[in-house]
PDB file of N, CA and C in Angstrom:
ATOM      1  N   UNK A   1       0.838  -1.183   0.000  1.00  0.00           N
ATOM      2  CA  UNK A   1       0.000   0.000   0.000  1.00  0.00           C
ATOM      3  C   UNK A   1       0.879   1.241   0.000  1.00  0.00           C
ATOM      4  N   UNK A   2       0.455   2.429  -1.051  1.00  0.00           N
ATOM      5  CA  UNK A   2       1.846   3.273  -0.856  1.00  0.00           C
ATOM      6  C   UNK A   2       0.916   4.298   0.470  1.00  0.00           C
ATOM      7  N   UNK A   3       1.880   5.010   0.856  1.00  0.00           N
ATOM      8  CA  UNK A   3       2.226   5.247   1.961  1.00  0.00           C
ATOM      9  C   UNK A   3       1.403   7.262   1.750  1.00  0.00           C
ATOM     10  N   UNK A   4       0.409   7.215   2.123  1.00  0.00           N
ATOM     11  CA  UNK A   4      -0.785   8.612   2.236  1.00  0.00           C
ATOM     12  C   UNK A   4      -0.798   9.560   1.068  1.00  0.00           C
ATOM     13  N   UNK A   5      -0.077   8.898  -0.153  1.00  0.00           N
ATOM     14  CA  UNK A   5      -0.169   8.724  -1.429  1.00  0.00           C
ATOM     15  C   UNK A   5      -1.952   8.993  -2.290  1.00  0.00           C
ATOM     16  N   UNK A   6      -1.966  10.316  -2.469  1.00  0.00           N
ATOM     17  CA  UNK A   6      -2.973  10.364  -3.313  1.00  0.00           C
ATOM     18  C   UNK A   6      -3.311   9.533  -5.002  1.00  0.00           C
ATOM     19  N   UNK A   7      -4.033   9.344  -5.033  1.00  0.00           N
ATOM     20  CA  UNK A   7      -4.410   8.484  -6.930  1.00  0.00           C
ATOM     21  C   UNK A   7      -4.607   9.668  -7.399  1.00  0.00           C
ATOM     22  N   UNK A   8      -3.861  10.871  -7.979  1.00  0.00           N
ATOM     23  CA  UNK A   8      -4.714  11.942  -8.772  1.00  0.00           C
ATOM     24  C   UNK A   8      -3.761  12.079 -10.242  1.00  0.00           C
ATOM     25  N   UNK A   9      -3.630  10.246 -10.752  1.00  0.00           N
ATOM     26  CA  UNK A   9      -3.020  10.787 -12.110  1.00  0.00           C
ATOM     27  C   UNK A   9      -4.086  11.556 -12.801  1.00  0.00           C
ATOM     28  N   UNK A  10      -4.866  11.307 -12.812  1.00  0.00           N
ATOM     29  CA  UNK A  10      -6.119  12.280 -14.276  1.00  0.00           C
ATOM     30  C   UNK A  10      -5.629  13.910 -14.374  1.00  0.00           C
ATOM     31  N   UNK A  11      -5.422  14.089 -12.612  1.00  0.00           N
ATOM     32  CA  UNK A  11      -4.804  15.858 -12.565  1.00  0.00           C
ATOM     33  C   UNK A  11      -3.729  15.975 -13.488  1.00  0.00           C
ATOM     34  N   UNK A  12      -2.826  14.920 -13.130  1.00  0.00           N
ATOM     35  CA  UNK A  12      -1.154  15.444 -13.276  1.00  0.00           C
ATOM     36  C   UNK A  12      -0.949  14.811 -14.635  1.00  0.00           C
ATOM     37  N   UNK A  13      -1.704  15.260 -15.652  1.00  0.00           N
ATOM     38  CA  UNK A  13      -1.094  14.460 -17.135  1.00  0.00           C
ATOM     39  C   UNK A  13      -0.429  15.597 -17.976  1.00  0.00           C
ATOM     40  N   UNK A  14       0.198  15.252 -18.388  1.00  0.00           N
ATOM     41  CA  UNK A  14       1.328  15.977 -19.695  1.00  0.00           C
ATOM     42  C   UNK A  14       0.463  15.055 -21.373  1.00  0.00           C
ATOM     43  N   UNK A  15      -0.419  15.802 -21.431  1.00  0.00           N
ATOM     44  CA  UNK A  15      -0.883  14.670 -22.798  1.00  0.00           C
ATOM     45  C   UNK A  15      -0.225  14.992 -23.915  1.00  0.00           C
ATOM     46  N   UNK A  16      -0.020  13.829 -24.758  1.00  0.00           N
ATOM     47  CA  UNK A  16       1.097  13.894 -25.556  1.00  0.00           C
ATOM     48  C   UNK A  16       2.486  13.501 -25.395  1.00  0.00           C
ATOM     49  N   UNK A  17       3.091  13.396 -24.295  1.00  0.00           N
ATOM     50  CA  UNK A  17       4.721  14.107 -24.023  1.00  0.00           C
ATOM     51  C   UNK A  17       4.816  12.600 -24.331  1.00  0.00           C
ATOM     52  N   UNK A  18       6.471  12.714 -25.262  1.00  0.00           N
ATOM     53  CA  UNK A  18       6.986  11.683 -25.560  1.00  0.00           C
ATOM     54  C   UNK A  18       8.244  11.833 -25.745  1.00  0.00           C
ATOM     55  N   UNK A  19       9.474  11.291 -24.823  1.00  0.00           N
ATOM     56  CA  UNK A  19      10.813  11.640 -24.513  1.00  0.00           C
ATOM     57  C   UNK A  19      11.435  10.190 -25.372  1.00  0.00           C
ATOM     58  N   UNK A  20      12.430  10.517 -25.985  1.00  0.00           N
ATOM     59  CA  UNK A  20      13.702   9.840 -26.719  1.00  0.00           C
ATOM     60  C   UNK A  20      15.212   9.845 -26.308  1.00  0.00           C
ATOM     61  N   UNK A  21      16.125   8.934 -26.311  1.00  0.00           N
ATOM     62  CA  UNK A  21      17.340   9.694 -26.468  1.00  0.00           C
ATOM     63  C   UNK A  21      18.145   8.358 -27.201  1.00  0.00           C
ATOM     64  N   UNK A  22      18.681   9.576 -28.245  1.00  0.00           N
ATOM     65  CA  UNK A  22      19.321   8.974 -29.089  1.00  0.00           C
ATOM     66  C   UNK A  22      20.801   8.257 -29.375  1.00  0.00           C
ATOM     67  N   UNK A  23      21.366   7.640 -30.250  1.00  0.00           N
ATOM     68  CA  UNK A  23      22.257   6.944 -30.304  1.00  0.00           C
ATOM     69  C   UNK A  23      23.171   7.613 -29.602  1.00  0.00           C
ATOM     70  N   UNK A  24      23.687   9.330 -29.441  1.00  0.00           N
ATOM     71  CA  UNK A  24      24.557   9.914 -29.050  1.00  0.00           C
ATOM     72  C   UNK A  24      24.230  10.332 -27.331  1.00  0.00           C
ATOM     73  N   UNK A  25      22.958   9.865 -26.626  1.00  0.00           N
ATOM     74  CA  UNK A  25      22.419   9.773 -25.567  1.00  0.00           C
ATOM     75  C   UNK A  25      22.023  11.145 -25.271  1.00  0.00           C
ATOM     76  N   UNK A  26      21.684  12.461 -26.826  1.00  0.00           N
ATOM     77  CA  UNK A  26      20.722  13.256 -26.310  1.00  0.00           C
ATOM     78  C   UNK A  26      19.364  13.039 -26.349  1.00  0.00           C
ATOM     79  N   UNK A  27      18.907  13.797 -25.686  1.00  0.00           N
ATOM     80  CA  UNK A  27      17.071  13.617 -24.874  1.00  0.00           C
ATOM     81  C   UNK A  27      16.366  14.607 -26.075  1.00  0.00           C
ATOM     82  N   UNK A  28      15.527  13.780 -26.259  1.00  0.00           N
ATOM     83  CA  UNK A  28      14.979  14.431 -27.566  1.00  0.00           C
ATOM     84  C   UNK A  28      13.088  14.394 -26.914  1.00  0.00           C
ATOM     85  N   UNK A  29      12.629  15.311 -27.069  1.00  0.00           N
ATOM     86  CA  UNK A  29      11.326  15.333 -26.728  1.00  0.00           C
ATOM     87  C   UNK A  29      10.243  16.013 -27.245  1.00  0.00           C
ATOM     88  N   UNK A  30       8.837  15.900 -28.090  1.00  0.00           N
ATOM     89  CA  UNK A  30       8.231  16.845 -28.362  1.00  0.00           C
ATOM     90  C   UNK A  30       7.564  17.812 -27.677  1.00  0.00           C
ATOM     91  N   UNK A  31       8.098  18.253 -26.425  1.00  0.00           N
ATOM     92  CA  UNK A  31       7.372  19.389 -25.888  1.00  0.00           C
ATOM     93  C   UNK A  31       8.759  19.982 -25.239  1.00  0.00           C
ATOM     94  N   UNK A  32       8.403  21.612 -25.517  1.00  0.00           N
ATOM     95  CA  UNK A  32       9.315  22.082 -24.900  1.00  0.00           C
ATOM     96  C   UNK A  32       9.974  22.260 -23.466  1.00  0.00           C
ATOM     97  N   UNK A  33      11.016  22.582 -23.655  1.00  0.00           N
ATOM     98  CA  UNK A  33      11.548  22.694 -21.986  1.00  0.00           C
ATOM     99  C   UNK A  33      10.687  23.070 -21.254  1.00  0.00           C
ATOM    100  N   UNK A  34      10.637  24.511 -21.356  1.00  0.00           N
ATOM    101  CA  UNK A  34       9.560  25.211 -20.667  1.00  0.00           C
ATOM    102  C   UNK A  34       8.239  24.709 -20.494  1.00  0.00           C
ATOM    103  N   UNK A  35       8.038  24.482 -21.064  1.00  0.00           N
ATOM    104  CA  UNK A  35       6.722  23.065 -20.444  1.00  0.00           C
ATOM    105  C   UNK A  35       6.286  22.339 -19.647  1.00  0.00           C
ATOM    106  N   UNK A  36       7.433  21.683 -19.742  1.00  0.00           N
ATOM    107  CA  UNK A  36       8.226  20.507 -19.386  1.00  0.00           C
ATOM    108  C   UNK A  36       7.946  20.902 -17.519  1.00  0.00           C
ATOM    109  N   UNK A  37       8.701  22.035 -17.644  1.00  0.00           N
ATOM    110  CA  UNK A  37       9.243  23.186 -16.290  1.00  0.00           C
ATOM    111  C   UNK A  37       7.798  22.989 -15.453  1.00  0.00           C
ATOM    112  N   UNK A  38       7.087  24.190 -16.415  1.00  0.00           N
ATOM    113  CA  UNK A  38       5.786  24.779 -15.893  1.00  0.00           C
ATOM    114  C   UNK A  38       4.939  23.420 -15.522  1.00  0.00           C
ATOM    115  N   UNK A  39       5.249  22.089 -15.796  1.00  0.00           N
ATOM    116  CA  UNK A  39       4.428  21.455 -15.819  1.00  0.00           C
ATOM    117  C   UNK A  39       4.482  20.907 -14.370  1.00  0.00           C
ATOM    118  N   UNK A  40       5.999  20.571 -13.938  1.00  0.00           N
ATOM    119  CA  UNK A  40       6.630  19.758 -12.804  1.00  0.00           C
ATOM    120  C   UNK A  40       6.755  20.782 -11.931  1.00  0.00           C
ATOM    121  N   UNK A  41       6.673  21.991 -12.204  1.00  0.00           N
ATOM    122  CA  UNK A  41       6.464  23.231 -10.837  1.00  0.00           C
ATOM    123  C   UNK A  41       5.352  23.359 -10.203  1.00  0.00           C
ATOM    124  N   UNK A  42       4.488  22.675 -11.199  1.00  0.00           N
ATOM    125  CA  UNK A  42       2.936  22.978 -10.369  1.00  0.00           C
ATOM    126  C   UNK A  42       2.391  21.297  -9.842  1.00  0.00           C
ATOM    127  N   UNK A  43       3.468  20.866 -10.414  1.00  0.00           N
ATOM    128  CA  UNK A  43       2.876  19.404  -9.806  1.00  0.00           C
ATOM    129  C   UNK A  43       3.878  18.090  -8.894  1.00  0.00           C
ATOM    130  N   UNK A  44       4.953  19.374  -8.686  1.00  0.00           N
ATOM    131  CA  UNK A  44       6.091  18.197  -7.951  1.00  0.00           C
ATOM    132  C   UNK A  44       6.447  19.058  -6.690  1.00  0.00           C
ATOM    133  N   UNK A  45       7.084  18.690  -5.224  1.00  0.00           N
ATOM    134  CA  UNK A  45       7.242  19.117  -4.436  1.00  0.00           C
ATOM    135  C   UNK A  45       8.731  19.226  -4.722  1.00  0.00           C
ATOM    136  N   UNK A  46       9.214  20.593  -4.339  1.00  0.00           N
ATOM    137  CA  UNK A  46      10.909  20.564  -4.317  1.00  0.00           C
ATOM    138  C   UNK A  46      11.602  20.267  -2.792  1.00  0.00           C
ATOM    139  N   UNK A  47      12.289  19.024  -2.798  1.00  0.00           N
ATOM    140  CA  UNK A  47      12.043  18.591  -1.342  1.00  0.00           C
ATOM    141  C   UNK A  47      13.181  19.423  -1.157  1.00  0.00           C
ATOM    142  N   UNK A  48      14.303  19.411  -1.954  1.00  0.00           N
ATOM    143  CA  UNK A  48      15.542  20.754  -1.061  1.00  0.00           C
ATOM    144  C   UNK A  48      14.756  21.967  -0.733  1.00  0.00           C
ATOM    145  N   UNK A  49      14.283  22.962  -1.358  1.00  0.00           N
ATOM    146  CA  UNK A  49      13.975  23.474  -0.571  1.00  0.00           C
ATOM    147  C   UNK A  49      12.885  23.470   0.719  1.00  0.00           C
ATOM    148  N   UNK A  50      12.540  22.588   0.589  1.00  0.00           N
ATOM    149  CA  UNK A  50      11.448  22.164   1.391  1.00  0.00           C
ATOM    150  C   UNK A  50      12.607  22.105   2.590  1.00  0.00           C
ATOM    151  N   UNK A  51      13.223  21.098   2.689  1.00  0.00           N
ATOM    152  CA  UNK A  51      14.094  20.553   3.511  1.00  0.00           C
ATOM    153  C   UNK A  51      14.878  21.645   4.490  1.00  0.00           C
ATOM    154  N   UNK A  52      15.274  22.481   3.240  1.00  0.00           N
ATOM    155  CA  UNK A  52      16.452  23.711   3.582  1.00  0.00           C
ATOM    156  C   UNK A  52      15.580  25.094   4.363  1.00  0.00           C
ATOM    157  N   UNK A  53      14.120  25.492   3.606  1.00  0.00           N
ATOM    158  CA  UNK A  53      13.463  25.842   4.975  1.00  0.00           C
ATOM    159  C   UNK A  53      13.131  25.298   6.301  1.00  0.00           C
ATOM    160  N   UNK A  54      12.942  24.142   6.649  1.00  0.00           N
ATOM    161  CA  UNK A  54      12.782  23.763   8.016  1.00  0.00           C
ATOM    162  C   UNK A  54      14.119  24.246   8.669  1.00  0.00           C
ATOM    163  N   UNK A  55      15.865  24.148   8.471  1.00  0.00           N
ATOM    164  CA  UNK A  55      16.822  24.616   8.845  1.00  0.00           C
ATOM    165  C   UNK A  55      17.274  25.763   9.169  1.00  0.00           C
ATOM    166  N   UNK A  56      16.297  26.784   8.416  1.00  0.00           N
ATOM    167  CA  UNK A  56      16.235  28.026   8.530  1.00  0.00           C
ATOM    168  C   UNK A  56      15.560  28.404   9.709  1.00  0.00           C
ATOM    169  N   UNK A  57      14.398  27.703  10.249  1.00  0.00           N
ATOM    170  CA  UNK A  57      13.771  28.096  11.716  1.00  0.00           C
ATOM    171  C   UNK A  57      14.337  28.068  12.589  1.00  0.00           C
TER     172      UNK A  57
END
């Protein structure tokens, strides 16, 4: 059982996104960086800073 783990893939989809990397092992993808960015900023926790504010109190 994962551990207080919400089920909310339907929220968090990137539709479309399809990542490659090629013979020379660059990452080839049809959506842009910035996307990419905006997409995982609104839907991923940044645990350093997360982490690095509690140290600050």
């Amino acid at each position: 059982m994962a551990k207080g783990k919400k089920d909310n893939k339907s929220d968090k989809k990137l539709e479309g996104f399809n990542i490659e990397i090629n013979e020379f092992g660059e990452i080839i993808t049809n959506t842009p960086v910035e996307e990419l960015n905006e997409f995982l900023n609104k839907n991923l926790e940044d645990k350093k800073l997360k982490d690095n504010s509690l140290e600050e109190e």
